[in-house]
N, C-alpha and C. Protein backbone atom coordinates (compact mmCIF):
# COMPACT_ATOMS: atom_id res chain seq x y z
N UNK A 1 132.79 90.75 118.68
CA UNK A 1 133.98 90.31 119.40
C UNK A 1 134.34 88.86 119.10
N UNK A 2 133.17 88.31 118.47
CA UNK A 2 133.54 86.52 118.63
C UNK A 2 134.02 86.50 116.89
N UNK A 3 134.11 87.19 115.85
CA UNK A 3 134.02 87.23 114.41
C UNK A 3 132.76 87.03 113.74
N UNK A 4 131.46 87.21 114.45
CA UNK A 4 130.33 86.73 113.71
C UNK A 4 129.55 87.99 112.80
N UNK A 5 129.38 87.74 111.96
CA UNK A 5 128.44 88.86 111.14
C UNK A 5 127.00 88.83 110.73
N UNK A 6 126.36 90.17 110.80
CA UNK A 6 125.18 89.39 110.70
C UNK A 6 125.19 91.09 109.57
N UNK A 7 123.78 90.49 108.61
CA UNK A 7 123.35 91.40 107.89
C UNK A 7 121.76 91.70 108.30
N UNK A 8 121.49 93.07 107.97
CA UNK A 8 120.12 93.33 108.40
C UNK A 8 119.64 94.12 107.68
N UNK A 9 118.20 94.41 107.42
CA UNK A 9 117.32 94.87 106.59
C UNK A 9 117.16 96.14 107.94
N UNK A 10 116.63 97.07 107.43
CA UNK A 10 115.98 98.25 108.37
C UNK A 10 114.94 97.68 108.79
N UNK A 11 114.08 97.49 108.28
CA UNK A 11 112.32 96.76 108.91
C UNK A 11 112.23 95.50 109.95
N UNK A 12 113.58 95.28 110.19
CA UNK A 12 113.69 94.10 111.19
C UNK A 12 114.90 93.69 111.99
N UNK A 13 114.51 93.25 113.26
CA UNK A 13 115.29 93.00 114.02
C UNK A 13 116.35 91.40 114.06
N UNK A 14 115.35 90.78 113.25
CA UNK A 14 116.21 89.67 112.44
C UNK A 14 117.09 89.72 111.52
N UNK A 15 118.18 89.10 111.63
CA UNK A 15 119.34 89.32 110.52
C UNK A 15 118.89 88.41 109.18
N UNK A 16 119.26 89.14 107.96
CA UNK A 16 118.66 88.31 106.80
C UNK A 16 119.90 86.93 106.34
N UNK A 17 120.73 87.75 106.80
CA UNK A 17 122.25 86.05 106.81
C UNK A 17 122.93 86.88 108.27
N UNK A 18 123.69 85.49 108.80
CA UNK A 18 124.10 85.49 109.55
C UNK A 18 125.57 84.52 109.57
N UNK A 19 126.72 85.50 109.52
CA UNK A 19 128.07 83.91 109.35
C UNK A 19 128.75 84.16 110.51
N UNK A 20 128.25 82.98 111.32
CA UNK A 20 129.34 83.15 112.99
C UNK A 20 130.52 82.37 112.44
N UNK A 21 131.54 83.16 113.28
CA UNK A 21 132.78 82.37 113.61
C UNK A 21 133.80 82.94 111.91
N UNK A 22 132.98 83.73 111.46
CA UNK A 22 133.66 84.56 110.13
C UNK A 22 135.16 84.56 109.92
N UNK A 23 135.95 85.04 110.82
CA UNK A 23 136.97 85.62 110.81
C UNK A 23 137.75 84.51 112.23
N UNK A 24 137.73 83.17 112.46
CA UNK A 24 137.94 82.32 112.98
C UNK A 24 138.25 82.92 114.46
N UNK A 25 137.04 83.14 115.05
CA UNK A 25 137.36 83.86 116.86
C UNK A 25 137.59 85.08 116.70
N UNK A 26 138.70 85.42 115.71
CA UNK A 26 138.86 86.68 116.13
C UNK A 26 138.41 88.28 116.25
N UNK A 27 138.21 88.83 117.37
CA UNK A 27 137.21 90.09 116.97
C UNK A 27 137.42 90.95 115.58
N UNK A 28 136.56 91.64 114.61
CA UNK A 28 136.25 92.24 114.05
C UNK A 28 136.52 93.81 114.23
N UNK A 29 137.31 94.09 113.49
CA UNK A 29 138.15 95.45 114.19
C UNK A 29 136.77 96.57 113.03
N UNK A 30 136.65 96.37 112.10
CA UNK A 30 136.34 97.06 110.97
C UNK A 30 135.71 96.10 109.77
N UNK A 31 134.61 96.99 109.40
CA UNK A 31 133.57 96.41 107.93
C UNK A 31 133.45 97.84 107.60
N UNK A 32 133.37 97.27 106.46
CA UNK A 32 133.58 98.45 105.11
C UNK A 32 132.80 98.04 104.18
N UNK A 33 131.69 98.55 103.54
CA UNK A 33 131.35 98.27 102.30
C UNK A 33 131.86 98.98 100.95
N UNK A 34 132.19 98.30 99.74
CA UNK A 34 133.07 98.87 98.71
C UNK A 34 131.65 99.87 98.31
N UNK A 35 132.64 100.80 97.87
CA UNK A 35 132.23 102.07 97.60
C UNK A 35 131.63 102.02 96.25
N UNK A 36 132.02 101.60 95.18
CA UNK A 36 131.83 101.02 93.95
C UNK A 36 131.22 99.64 92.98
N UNK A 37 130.77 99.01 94.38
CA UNK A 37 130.34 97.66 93.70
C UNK A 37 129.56 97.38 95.35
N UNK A 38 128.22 97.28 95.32
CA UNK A 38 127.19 97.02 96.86
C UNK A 38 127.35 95.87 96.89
N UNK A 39 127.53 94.75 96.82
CA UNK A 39 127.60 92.88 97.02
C UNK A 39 128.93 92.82 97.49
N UNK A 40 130.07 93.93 97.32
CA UNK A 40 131.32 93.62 98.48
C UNK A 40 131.54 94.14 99.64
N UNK A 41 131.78 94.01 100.59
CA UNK A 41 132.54 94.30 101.66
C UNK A 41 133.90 93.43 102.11
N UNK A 42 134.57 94.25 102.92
CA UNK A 42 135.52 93.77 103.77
C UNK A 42 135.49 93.75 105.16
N UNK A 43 136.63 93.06 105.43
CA UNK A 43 136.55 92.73 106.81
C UNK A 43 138.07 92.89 107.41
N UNK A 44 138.38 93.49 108.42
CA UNK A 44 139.68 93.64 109.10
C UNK A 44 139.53 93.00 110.21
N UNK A 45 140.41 91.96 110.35
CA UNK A 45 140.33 91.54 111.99
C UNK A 45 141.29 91.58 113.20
N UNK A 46 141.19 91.42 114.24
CA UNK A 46 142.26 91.59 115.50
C UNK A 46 143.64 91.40 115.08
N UNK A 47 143.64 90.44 113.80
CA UNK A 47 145.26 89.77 113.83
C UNK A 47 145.56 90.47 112.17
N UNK A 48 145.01 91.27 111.83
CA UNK A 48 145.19 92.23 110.67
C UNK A 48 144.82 91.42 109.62
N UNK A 49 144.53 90.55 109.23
CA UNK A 49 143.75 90.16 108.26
C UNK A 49 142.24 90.69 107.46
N UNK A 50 142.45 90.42 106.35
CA UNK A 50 141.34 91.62 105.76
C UNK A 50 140.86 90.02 105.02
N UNK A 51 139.15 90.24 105.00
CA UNK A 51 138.61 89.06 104.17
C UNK A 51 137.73 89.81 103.39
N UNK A 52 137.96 89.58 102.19
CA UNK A 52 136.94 90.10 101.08
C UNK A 52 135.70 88.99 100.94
N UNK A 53 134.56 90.05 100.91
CA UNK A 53 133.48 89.09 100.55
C UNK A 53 132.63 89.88 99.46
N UNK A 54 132.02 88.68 98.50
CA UNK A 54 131.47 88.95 97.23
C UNK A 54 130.29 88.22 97.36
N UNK A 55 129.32 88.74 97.66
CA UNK A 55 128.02 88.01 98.03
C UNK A 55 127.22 87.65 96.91
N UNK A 56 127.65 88.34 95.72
CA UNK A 56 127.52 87.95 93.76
C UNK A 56 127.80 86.43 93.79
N UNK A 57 129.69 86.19 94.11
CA UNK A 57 129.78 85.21 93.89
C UNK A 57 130.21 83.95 95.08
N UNK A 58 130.21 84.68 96.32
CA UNK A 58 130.22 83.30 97.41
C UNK A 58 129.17 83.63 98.49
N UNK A 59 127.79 83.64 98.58
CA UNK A 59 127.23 84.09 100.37
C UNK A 59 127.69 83.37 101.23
N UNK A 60 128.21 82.39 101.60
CA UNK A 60 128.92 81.59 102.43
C UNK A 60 129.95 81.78 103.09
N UNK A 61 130.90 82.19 102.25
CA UNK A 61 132.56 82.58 102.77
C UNK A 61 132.89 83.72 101.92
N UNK A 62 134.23 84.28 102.50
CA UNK A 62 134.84 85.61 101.98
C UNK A 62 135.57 84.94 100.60
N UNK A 63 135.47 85.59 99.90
CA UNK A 63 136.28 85.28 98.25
C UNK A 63 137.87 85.35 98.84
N UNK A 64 137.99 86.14 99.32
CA UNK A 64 139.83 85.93 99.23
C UNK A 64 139.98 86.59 100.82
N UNK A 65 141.42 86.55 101.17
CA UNK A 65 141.92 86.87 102.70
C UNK A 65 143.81 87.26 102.55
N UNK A 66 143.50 88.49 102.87
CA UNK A 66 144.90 88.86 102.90
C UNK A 66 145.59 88.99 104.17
N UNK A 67 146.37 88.80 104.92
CA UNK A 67 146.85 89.27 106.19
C UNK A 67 148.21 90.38 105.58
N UNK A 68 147.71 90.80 106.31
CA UNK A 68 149.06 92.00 106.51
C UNK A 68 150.17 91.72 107.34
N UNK A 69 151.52 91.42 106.72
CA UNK A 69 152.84 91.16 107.74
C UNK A 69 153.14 92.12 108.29
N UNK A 70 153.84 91.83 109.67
CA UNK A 70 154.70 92.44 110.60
C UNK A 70 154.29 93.81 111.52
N UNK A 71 153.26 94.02 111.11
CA UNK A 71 152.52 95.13 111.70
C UNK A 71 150.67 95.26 112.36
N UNK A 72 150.36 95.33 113.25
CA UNK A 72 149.16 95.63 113.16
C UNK A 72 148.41 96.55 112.90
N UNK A 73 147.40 96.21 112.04
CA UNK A 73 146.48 97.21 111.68
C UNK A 73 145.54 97.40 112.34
N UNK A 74 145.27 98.66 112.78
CA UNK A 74 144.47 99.17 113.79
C UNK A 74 143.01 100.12 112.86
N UNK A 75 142.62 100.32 112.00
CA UNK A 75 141.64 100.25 111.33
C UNK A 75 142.24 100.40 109.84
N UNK A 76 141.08 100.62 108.91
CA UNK A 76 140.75 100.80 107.66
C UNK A 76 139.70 101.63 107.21
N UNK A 77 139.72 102.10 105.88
CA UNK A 77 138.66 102.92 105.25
C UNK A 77 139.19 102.75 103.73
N UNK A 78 138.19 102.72 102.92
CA UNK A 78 137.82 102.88 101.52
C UNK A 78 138.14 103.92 100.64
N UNK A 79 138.57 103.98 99.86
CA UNK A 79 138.56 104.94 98.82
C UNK A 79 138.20 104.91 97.00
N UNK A 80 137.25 105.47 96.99
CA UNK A 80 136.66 105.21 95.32
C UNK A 80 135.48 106.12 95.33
N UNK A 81 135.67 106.49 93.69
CA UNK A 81 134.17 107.48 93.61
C UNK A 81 132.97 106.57 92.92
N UNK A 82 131.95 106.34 94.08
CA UNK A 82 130.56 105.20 93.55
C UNK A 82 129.98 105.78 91.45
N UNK A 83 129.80 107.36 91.43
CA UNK A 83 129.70 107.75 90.18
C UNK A 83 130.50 107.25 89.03
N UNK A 84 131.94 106.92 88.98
CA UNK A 84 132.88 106.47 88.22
C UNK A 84 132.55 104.99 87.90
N UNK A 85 133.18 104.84 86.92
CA UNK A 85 132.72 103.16 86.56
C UNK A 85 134.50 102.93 85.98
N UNK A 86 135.41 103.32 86.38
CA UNK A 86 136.42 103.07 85.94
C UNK A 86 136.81 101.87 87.15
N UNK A 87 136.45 101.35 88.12
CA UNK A 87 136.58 100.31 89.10
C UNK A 87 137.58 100.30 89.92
N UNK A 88 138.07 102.07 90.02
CA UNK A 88 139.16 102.03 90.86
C UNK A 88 138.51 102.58 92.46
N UNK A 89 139.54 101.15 93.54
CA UNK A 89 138.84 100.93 95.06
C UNK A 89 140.51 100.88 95.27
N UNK A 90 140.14 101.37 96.70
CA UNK A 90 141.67 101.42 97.56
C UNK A 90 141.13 101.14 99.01
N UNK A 91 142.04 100.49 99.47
CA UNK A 91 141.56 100.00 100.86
C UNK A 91 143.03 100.75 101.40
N UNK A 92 142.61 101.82 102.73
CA UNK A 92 143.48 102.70 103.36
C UNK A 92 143.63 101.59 104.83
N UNK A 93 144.58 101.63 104.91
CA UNK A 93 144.85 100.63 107.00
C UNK A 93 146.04 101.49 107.02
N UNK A 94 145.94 101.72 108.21
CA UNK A 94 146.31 102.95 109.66
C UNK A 94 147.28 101.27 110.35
N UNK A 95 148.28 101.59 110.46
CA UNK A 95 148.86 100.65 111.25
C UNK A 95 149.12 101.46 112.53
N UNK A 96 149.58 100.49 113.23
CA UNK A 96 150.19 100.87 115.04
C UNK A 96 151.17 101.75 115.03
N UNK A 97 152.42 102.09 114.20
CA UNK A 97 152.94 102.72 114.65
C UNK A 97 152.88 103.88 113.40
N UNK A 98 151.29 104.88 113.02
CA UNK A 98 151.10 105.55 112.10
C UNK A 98 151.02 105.65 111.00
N UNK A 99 151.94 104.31 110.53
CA UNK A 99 152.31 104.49 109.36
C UNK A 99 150.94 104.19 108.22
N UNK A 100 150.52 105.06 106.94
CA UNK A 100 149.13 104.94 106.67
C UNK A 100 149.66 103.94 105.30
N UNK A 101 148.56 102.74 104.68
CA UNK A 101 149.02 101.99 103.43
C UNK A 101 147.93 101.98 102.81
N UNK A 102 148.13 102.47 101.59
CA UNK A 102 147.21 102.38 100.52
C UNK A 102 147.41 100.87 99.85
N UNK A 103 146.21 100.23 99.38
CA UNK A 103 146.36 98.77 98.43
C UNK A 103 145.02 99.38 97.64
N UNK A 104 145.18 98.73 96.37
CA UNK A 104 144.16 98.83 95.54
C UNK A 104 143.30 97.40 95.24
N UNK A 105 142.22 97.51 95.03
CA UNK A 105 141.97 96.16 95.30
C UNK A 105 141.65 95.79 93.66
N UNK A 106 141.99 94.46 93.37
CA UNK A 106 141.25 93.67 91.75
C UNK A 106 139.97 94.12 91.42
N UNK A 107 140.07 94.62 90.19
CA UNK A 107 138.82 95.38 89.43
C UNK A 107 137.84 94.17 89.30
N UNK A 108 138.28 93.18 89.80
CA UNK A 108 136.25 91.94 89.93
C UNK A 108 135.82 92.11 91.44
N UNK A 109 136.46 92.40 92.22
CA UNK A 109 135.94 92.90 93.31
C UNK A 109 135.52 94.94 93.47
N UNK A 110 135.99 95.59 92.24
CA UNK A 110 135.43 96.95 92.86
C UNK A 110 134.42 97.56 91.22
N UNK A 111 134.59 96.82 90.05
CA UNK A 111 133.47 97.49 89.19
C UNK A 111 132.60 96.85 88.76
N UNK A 112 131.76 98.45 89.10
CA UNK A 112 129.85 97.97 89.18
C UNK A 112 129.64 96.90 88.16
């Protein structure tokens, strides 16, 4: 609820990184890990902003941040086949009033 993320190993109740205040306050609607490349995930937050993170090349902060105009997005989900190495990733968001949007995301963020 506060934007903080934490990552965790199965064997422990300690988080192995931890980034509070991620998504500046705002709650965390949705995390997604890319389907095609394990060191990314995303992030959707309260005010529809999506933050990509590349833990390859930043553990600190999200590589890039898109907000979505004029609509809120009320979740997200992934699309890509992990077997394929052609590096095609689609990030699906469900807005408020149904309407569904496909984006594809930059092939340095989705191949292995």
């Amino acid at each position: 609820s506060d934007g903080s993320i934490r990552l965790h190993q199965m064997t422990s109740e300690y988080p192995l990184m931890q980034w509070n205040d991620s998504t500046n306050g705002q709650p965390i609607i949705a995390l997604k890990w890319a389907l095609t490349r394990p060191a990314v995930f995303f992030v959707l937050d309260a005010s529809s902003n999506i933050y990509i993170w590349d833990l390859l090349e930043n553990d600190l902060l999200p590589v890039a941040k898109q907000t979505i105009p004029s609509e809120n997005v009320v979740t997200m989900a992934l699309l890509g086949e992990p077997e394929k190495t052609n590096g095609l990733l689609g990030i699906v968001l469900a807005k408020e009033s149904g309407q569904i949007d496909i984006q594809y995301v930059k092939k340095k963020w989705a191949l292995p």
